[in-house]
N, C-alpha and C. Protein backbone atom coordinates (compact mmCIF):
# COMPACT_ATOMS: atom_id res chain seq x y z
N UNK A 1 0.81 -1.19 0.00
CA UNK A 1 0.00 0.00 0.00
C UNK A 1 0.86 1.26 0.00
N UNK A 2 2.03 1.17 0.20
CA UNK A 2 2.80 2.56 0.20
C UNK A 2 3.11 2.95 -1.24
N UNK A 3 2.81 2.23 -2.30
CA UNK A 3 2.74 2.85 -3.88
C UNK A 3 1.17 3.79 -3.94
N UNK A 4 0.69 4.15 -2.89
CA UNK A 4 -0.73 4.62 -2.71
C UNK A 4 -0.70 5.12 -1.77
N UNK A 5 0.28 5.30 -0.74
CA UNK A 5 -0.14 6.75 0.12
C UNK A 5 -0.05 7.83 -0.48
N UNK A 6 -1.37 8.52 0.11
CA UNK A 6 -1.77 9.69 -0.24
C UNK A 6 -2.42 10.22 -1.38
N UNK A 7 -2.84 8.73 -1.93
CA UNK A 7 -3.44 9.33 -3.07
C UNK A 7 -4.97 8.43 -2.85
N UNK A 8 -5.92 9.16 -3.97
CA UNK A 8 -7.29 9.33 -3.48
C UNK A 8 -8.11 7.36 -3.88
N UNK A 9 -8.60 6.83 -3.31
CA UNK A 9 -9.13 5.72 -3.97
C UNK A 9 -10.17 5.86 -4.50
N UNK A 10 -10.85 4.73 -5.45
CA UNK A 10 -12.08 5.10 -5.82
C UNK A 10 -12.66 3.52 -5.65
N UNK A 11 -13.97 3.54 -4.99
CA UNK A 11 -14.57 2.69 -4.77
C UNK A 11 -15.86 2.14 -5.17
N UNK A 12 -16.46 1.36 -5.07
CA UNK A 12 -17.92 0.80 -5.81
C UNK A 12 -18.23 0.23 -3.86
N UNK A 13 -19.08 1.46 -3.74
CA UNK A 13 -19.80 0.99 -2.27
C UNK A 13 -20.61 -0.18 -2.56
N UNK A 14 -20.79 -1.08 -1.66
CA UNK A 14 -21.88 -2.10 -1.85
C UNK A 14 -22.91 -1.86 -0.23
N UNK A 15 -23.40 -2.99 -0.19
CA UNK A 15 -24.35 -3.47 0.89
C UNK A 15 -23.76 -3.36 1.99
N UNK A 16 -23.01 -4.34 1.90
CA UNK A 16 -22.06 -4.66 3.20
C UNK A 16 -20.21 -4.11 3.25
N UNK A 17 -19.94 -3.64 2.13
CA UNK A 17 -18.99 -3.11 1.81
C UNK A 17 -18.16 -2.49 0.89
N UNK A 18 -16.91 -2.75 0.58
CA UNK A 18 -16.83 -1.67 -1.10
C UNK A 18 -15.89 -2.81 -1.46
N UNK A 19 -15.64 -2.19 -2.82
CA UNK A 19 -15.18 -2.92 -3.75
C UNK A 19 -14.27 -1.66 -4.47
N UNK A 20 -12.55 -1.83 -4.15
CA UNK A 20 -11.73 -0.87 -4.70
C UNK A 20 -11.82 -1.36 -6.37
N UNK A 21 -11.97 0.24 -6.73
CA UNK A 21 -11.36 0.02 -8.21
C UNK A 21 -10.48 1.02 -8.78
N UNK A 22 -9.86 1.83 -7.94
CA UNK A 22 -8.29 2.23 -7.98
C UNK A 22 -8.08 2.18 -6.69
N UNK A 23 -6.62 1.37 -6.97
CA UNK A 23 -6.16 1.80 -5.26
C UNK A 23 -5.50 3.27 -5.12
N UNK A 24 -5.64 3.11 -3.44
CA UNK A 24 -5.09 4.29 -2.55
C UNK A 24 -5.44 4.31 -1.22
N UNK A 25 -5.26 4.93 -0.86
CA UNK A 25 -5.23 5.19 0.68
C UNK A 25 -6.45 5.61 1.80
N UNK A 26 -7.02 6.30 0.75
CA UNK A 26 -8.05 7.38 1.65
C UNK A 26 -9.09 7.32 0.43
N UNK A 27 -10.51 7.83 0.87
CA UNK A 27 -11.59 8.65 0.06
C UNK A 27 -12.08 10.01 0.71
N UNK A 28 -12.90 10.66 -0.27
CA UNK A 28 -13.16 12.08 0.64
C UNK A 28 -14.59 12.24 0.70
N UNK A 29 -14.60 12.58 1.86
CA UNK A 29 -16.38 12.70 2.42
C UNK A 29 -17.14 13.57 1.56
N UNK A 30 -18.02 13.22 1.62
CA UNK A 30 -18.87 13.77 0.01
C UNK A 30 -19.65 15.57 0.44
N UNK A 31 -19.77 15.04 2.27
CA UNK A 31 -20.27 16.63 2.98
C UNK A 31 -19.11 17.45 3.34
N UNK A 32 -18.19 16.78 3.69
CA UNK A 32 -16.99 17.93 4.79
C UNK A 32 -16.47 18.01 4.04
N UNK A 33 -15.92 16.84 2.83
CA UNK A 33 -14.26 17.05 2.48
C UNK A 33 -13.44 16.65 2.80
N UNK A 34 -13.47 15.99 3.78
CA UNK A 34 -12.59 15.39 5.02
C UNK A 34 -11.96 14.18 4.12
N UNK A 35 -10.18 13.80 4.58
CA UNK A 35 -10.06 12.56 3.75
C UNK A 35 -10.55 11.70 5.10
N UNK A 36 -11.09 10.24 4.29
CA UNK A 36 -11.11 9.25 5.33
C UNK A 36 -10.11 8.10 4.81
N UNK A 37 -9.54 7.48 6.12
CA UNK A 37 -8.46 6.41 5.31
C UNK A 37 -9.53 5.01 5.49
N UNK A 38 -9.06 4.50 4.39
CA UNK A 38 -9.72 3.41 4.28
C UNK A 38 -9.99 2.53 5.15
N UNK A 39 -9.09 1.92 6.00
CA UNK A 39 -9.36 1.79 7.67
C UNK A 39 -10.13 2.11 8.53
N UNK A 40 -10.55 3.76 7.77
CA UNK A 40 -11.60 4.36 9.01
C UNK A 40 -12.69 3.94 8.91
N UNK A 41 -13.41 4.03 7.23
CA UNK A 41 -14.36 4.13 6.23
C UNK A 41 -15.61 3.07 7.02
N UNK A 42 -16.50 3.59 7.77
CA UNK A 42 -17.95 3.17 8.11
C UNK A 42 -19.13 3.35 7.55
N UNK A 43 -19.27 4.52 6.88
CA UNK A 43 -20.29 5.05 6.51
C UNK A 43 -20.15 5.92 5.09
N UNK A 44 -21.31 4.95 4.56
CA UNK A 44 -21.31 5.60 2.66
C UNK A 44 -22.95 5.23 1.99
N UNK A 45 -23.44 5.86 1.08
CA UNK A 45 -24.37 5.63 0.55
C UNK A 45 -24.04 4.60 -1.00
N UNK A 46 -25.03 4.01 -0.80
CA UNK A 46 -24.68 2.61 -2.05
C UNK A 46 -25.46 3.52 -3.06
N UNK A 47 -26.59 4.21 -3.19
CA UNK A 47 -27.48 4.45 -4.04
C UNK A 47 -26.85 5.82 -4.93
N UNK A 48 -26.23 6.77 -3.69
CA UNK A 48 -25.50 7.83 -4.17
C UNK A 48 -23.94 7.51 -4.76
N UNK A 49 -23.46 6.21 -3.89
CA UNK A 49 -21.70 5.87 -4.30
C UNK A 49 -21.22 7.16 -3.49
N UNK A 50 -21.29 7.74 -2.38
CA UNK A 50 -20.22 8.05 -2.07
C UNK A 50 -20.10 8.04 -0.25
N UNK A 51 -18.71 8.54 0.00
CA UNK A 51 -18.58 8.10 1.66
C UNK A 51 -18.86 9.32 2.35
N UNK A 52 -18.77 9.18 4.11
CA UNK A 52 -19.17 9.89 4.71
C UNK A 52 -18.19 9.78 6.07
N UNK A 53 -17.66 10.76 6.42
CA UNK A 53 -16.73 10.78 7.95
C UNK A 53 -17.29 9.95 8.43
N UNK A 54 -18.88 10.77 9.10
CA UNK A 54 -19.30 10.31 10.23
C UNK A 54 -20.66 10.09 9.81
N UNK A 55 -21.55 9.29 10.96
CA UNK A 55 -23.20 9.22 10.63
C UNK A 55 -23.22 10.31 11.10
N UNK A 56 -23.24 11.43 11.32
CA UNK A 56 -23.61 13.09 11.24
C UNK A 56 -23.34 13.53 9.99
N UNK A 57 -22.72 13.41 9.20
CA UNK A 57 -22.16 13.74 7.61
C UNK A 57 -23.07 12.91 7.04
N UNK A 58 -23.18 11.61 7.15
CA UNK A 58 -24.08 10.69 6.07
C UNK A 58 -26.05 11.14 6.64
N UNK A 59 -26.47 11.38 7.79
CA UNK A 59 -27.62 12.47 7.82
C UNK A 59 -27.67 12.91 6.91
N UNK A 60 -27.07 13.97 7.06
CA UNK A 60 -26.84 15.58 6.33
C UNK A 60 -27.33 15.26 4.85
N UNK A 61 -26.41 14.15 4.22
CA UNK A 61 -26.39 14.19 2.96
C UNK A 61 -27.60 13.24 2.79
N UNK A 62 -28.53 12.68 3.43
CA UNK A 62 -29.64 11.88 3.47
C UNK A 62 -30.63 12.70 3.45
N UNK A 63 -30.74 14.17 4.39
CA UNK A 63 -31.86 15.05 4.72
C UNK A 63 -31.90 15.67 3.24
N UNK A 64 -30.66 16.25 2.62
CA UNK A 64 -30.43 16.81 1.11
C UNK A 64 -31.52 16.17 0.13
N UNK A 65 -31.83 14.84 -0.08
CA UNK A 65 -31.53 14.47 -0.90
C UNK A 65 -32.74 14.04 -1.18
């Protein structure tokens, strides 16, 4: 994974989890901006495809929408 620190991943959220289809390190929260490292990554919308810091960020972008 160190040919990928610091650079952005891109993922295919699923049900129960994601599915990388570039590697890297981190993704960025779709409300804050915030990077999250993939390690952190709890919370994402499957329908929208994208992630969320926190369930306060994934709200937010639920009340939007």
């Amino acid at each position: 994974m160190l040919m990928n620190a610091g650079r952005p991943a891109k993922l295919n959220y699923l049900a129960n989890g994601f599915r990388v289809l570039v590697p890297g390190d981190h993704v960025v929260c779709a409300v804050s901006g915030q990077s999250i490292a993939l390690d952190d990554l709890r919370y994402w919308s499957v329908a929208r495809q994208e992630a969320y810091v926190s369930a306060v960020e994934a709200t937010k972008a639920e009340q939007k929408a």
